[in-house]
PDB file of N, CA and C in Angstrom:
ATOM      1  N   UNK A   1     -56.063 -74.335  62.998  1.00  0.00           N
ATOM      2  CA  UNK A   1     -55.728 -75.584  63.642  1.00  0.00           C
ATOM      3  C   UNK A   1     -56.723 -75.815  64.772  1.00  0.00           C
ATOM      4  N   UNK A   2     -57.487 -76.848  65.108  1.00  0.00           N
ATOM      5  CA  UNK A   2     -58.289 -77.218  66.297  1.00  0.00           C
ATOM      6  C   UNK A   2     -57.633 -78.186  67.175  1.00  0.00           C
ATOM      7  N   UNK A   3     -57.754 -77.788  68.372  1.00  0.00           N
ATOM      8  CA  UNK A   3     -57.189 -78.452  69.719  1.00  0.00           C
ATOM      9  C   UNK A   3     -57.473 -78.331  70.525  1.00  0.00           C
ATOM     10  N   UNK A   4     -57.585 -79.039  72.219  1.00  0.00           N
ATOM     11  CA  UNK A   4     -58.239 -79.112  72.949  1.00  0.00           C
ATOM     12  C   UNK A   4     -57.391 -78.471  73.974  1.00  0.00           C
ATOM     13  N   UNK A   5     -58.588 -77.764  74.766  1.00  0.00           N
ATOM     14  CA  UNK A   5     -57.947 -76.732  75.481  1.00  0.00           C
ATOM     15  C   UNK A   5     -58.377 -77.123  77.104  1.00  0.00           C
ATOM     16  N   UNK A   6     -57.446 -77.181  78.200  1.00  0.00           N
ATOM     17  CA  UNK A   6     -58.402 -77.701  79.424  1.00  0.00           C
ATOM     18  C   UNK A   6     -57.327 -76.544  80.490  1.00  0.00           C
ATOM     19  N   UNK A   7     -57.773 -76.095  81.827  1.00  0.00           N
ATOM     20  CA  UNK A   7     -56.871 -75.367  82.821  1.00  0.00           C
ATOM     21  C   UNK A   7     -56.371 -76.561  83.268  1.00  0.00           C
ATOM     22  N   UNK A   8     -55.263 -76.119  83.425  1.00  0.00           N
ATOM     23  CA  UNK A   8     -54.534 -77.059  84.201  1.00  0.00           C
ATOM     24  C   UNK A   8     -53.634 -76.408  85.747  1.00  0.00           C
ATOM     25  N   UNK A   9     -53.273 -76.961  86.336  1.00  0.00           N
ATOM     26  CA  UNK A   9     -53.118 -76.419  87.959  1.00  0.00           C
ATOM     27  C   UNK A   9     -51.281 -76.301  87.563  1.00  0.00           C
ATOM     28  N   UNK A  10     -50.650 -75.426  88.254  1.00  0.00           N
ATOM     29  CA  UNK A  10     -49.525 -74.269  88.123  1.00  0.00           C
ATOM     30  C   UNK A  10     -48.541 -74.032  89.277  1.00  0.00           C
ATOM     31  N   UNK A  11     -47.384 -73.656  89.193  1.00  0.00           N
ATOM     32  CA  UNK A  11     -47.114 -73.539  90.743  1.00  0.00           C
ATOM     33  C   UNK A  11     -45.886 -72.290  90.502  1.00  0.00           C
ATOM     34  N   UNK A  12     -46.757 -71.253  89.376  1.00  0.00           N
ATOM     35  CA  UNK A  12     -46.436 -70.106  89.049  1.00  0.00           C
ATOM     36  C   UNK A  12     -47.017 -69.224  89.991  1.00  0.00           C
ATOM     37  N   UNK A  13     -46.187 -68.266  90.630  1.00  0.00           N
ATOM     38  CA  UNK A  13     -47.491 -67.109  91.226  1.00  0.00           C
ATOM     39  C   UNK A  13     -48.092 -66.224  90.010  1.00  0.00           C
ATOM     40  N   UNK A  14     -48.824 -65.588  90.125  1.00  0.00           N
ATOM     41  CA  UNK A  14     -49.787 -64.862  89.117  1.00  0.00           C
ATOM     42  C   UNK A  14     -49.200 -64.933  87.910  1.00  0.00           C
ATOM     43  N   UNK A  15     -49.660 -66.261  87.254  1.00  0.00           N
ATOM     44  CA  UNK A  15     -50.180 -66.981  86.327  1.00  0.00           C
ATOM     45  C   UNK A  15     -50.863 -67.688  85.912  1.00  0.00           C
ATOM     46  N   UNK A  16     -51.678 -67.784  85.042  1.00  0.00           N
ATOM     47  CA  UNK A  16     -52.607 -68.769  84.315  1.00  0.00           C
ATOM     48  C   UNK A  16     -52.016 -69.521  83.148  1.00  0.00           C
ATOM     49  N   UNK A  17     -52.354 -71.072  83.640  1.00  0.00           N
ATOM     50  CA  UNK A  17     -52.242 -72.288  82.671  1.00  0.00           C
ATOM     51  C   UNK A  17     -53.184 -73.275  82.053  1.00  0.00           C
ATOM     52  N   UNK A  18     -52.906 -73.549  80.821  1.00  0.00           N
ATOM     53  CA  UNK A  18     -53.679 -74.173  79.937  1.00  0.00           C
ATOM     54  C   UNK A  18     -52.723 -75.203  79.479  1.00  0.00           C
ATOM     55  N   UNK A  19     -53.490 -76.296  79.064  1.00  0.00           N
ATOM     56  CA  UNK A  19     -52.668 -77.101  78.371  1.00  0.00           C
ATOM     57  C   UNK A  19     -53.349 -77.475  76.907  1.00  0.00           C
ATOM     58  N   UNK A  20     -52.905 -77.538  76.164  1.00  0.00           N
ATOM     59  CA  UNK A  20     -53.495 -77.522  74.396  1.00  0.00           C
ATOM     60  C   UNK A  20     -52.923 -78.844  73.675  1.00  0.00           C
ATOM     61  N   UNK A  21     -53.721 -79.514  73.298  1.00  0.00           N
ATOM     62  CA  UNK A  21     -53.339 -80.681  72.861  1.00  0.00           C
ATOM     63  C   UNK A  21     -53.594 -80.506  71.328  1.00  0.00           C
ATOM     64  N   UNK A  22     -52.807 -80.644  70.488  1.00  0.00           N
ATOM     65  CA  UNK A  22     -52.555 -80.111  69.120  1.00  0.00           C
ATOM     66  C   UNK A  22     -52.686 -81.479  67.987  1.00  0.00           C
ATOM     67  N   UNK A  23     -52.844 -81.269  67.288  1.00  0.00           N
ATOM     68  CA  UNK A  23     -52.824 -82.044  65.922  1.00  0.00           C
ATOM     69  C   UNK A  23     -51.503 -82.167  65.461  1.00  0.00           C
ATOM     70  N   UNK A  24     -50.185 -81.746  65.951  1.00  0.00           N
ATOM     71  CA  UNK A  24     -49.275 -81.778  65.397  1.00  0.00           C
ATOM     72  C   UNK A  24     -48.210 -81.767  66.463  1.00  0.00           C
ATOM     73  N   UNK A  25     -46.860 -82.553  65.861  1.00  0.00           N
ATOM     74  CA  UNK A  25     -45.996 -82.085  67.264  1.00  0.00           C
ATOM     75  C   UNK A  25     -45.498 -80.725  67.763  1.00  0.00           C
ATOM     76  N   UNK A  26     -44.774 -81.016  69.251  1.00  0.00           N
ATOM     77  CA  UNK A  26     -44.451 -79.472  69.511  1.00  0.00           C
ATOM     78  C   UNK A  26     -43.323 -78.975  68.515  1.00  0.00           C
ATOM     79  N   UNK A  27     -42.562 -80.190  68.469  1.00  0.00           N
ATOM     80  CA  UNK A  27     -41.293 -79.902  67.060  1.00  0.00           C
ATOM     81  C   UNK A  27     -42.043 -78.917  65.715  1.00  0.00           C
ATOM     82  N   UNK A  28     -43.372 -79.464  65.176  1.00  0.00           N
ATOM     83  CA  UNK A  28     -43.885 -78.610  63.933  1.00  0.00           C
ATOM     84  C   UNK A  28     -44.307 -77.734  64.720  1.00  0.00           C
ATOM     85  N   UNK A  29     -44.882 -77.682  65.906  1.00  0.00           N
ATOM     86  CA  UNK A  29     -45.608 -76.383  65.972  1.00  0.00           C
ATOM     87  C   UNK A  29     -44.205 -75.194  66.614  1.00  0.00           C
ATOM     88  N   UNK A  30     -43.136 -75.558  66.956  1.00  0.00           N
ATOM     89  CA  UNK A  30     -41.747 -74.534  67.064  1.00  0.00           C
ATOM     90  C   UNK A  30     -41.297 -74.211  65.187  1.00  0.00           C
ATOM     91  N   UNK A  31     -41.839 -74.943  64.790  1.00  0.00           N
ATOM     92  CA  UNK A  31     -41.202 -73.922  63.168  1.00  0.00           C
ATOM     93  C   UNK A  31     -42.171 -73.183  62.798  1.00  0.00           C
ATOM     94  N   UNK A  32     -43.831 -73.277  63.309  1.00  0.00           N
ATOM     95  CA  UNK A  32     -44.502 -72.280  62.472  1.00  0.00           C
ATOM     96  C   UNK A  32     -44.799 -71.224  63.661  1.00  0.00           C
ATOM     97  N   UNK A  33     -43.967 -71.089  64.945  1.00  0.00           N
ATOM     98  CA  UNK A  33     -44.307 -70.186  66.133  1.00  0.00           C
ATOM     99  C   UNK A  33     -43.104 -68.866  64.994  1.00  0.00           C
ATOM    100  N   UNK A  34     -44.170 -67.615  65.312  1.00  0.00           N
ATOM    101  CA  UNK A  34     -43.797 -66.125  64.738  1.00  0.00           C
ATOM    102  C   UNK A  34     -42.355 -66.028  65.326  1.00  0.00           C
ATOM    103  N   UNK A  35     -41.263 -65.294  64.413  1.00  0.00           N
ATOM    104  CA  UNK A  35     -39.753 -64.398  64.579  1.00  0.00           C
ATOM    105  C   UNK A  35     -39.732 -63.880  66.227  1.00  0.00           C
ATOM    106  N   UNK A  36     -40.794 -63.532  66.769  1.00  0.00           N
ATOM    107  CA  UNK A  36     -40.893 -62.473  67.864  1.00  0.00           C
ATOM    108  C   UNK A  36     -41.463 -63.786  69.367  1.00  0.00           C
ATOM    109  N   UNK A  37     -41.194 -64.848  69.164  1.00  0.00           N
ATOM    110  CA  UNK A  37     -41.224 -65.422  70.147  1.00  0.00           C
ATOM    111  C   UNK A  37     -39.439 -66.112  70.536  1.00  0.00           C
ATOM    112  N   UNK A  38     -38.974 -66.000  71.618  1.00  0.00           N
ATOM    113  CA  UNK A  38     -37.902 -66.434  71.488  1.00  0.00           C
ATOM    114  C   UNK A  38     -38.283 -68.091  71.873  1.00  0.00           C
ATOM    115  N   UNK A  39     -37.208 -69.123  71.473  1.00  0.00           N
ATOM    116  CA  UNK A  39     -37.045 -70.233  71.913  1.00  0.00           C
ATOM    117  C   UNK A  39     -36.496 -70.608  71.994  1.00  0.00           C
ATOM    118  N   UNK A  40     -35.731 -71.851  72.865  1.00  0.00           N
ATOM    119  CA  UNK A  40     -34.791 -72.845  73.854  1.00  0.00           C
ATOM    120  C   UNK A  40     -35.498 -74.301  73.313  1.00  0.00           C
ATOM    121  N   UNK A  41     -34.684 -74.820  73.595  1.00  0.00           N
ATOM    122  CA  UNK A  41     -34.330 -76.306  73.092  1.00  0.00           C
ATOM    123  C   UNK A  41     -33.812 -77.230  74.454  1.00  0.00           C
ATOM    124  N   UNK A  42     -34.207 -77.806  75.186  1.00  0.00           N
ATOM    125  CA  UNK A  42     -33.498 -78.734  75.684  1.00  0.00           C
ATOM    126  C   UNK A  42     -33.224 -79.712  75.324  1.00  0.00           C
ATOM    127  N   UNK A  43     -31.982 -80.057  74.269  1.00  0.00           N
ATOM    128  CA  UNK A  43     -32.020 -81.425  74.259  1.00  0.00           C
ATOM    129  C   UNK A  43     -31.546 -82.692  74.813  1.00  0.00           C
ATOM    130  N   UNK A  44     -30.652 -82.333  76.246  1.00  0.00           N
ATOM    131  CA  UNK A  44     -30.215 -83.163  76.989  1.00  0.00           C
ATOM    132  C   UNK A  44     -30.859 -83.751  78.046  1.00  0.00           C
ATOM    133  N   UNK A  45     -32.209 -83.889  77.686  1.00  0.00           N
ATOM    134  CA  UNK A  45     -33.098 -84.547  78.661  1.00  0.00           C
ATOM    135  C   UNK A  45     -34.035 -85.643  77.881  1.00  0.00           C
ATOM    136  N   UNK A  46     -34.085 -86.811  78.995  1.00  0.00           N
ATOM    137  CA  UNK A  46     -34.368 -88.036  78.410  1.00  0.00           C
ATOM    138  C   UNK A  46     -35.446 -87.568  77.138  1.00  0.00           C
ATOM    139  N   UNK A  47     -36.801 -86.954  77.556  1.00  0.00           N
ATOM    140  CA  UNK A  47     -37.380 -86.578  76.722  1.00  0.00           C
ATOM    141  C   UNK A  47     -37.363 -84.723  76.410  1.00  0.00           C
ATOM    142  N   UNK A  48     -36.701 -84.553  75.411  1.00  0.00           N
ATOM    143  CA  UNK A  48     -36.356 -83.217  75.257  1.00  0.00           C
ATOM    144  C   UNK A  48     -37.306 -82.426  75.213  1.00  0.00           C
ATOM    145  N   UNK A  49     -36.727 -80.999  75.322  1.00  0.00           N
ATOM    146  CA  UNK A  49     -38.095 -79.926  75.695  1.00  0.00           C
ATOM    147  C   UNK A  49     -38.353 -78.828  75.040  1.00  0.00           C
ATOM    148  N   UNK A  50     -39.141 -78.092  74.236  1.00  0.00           N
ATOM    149  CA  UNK A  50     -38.812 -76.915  74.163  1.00  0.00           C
ATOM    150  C   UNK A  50     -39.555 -76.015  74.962  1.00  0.00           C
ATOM    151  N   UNK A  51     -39.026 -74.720  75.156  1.00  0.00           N
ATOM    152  CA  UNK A  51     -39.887 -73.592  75.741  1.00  0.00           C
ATOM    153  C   UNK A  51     -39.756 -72.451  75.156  1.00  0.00           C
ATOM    154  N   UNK A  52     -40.813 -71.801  74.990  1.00  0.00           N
ATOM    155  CA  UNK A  52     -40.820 -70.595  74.196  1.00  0.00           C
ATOM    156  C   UNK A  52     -41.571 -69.541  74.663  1.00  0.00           C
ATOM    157  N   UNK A  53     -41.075 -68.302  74.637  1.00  0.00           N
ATOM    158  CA  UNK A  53     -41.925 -66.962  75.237  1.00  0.00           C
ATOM    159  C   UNK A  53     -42.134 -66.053  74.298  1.00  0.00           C
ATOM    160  N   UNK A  54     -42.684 -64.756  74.799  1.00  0.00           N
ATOM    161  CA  UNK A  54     -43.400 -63.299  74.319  1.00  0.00           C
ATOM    162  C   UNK A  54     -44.004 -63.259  74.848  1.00  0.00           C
ATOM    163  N   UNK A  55     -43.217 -61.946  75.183  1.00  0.00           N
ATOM    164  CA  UNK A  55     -44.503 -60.947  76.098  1.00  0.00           C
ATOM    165  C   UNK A  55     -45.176 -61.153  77.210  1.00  0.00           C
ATOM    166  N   UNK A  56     -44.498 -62.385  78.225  1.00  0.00           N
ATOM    167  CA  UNK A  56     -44.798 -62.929  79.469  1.00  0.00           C
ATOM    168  C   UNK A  56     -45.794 -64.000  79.178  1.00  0.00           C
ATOM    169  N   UNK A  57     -45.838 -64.624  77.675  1.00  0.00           N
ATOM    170  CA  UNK A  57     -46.396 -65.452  77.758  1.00  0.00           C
ATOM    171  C   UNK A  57     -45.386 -66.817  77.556  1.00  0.00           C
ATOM    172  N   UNK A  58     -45.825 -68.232  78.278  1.00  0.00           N
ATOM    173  CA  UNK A  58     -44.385 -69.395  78.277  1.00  0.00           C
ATOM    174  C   UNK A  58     -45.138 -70.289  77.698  1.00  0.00           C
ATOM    175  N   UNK A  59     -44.458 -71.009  76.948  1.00  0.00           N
ATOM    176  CA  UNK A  59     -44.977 -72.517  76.266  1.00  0.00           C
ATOM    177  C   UNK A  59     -43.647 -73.287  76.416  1.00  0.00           C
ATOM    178  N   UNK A  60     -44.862 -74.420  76.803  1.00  0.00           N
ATOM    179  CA  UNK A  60     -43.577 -75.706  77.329  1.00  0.00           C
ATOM    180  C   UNK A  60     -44.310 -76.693  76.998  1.00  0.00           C
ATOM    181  N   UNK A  61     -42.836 -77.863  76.136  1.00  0.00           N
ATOM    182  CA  UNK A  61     -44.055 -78.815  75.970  1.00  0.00           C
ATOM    183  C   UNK A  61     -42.976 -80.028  75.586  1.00  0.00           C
ATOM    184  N   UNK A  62     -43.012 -81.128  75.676  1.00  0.00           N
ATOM    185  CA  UNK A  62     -41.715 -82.091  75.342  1.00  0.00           C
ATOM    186  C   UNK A  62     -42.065 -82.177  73.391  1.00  0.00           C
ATOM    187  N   UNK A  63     -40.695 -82.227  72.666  1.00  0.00           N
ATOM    188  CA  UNK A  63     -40.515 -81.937  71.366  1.00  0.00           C
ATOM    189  C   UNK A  63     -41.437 -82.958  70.938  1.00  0.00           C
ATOM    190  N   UNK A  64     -41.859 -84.662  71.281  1.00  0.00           N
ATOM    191  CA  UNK A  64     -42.523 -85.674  70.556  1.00  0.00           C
ATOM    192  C   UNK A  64     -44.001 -85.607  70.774  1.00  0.00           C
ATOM    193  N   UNK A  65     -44.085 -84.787  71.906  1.00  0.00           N
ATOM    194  CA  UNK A  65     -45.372 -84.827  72.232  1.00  0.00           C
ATOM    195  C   UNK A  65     -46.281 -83.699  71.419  1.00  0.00           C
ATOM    196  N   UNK A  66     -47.660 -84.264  71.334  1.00  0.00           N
ATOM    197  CA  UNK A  66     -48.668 -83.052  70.833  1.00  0.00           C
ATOM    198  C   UNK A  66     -49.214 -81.960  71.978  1.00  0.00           C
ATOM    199  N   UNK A  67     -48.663 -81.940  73.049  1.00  0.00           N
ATOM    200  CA  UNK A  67     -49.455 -81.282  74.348  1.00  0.00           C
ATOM    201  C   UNK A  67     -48.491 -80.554  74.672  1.00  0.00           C
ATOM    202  N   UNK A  68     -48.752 -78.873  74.853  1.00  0.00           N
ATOM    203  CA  UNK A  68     -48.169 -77.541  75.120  1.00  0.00           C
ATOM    204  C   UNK A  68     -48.729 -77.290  76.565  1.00  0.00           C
ATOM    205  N   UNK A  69     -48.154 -76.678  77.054  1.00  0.00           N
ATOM    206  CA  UNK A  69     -48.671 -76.032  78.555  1.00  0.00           C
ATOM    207  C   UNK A  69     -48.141 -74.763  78.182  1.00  0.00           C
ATOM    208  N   UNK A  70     -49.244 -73.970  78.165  1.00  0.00           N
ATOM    209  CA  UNK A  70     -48.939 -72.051  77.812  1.00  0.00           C
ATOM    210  C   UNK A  70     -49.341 -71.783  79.035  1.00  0.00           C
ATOM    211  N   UNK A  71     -48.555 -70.736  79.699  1.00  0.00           N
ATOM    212  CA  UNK A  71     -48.814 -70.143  81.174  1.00  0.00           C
ATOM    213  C   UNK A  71     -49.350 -68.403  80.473  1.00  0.00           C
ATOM    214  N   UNK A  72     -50.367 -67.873  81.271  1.00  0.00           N
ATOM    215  CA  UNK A  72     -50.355 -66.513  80.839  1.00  0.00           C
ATOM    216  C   UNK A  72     -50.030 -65.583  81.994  1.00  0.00           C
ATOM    217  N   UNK A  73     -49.608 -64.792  81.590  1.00  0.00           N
ATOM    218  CA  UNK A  73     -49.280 -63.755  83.204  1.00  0.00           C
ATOM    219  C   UNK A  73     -50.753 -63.323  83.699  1.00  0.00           C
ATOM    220  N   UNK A  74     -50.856 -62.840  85.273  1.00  0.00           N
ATOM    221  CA  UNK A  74     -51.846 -62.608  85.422  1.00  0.00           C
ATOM    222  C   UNK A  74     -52.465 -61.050  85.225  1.00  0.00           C
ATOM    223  N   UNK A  75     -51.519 -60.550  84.679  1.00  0.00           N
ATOM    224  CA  UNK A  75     -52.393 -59.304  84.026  1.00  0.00           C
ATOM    225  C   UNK A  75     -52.964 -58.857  83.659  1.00  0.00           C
ATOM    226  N   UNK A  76     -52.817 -59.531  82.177  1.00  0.00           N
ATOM    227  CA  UNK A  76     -53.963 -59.568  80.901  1.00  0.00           C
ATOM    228  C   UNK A  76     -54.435 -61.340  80.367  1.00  0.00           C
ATOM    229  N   UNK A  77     -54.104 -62.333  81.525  1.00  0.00           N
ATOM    230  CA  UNK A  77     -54.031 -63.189  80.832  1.00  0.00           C
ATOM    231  C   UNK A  77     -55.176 -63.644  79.933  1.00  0.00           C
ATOM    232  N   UNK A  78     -56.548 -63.233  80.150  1.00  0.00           N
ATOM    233  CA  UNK A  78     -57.511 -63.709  79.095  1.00  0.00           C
ATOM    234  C   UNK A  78     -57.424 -62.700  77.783  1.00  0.00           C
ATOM    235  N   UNK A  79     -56.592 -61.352  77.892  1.00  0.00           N
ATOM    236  CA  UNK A  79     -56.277 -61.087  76.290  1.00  0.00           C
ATOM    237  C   UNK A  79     -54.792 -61.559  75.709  1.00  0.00           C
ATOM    238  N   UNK A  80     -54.585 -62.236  76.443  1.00  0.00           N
ATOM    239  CA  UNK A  80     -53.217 -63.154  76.402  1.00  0.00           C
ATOM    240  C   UNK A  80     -53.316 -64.805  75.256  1.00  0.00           C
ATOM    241  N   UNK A  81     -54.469 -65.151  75.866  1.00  0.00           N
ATOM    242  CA  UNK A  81     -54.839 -66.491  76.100  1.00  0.00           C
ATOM    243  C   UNK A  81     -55.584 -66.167  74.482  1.00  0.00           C
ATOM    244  N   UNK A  82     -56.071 -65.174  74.238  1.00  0.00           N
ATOM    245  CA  UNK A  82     -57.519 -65.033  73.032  1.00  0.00           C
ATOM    246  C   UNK A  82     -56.029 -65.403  72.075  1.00  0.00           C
ATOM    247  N   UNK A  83     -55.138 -64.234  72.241  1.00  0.00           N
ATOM    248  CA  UNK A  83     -54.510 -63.752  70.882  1.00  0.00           C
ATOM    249  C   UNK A  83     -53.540 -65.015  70.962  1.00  0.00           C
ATOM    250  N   UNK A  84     -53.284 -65.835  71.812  1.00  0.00           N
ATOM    251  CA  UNK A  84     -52.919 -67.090  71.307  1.00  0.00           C
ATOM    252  C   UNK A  84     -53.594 -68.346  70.968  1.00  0.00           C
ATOM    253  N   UNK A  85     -54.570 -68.361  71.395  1.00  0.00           N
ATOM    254  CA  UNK A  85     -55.836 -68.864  70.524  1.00  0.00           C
ATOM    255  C   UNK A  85     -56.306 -68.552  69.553  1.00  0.00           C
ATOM    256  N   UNK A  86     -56.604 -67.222  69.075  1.00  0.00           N
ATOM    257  CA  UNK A  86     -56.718 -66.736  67.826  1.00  0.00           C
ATOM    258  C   UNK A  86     -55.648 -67.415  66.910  1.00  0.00           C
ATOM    259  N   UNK A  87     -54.436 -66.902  67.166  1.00  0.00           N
ATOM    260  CA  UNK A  87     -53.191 -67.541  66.427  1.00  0.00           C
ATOM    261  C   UNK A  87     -53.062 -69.255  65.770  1.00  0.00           C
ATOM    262  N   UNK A  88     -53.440 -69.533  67.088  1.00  0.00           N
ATOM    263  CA  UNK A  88     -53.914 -71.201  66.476  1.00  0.00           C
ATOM    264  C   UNK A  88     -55.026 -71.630  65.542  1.00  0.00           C
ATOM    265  N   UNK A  89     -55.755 -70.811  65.719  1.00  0.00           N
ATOM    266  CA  UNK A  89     -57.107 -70.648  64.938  1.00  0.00           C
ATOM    267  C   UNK A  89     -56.788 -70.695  62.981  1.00  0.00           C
ATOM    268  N   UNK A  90     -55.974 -69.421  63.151  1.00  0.00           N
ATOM    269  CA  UNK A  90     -55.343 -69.586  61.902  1.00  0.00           C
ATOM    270  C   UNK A  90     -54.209 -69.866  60.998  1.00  0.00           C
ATOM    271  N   UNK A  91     -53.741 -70.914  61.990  1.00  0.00           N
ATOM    272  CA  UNK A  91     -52.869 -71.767  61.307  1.00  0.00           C
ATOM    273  C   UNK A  91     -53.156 -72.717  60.745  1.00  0.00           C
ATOM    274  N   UNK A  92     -52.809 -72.581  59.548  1.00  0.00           N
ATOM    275  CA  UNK A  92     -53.459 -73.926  59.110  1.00  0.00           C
ATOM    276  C   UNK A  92     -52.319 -75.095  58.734  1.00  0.00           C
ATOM    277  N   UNK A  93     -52.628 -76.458  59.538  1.00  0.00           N
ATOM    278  CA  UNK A  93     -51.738 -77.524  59.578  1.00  0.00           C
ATOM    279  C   UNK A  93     -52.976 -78.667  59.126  1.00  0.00           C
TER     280      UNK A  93
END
């Protein structure tokens, strides 16, 4: 899958954020996210939300929209950031 990737500013302490603008909604991209990520649903908000984690990594993104905000912890976040980039890489939508 190809998408555009930009930093975006955070008001996490030691974390890193990206925001990924996708070819597809966040709704398709929550059915093809792996067993081992958990996810939440908000749907009682004007525009509903989902958020999803593993492994200290968060994705948030409203369900209609194509644009995710993945936060990475600041630990490992650039081998954080690859292997979820990688992941997108080979999905194919």
């Amino acid at each position: 899958m190809k998408c555009e990737c930009k930093k975006t500013e955070n008001c996490f302490a030691d974390s890193q954020s990206y925001e990924y603008r996708l070819p597809l909604s966040i709704e398709e991209l929550s059915a093809l996210l792996p067993e081992d990520w958990s996810q939440r649903r908000n749907l009682k908000l004007r525009r509903p939300v989902l958020i999803a984690e593993r492994g200290g990594v968060q994705l948030k993104g409203v369900l209609e929209s194509c644009i995710i905000k993945a936060s990475f912890p600041e630990a490992d976040w650039c081998a954080e950031k690859a292997r979820f980039e990688a992941w997108l890489e080979e999905t194919d939508v």
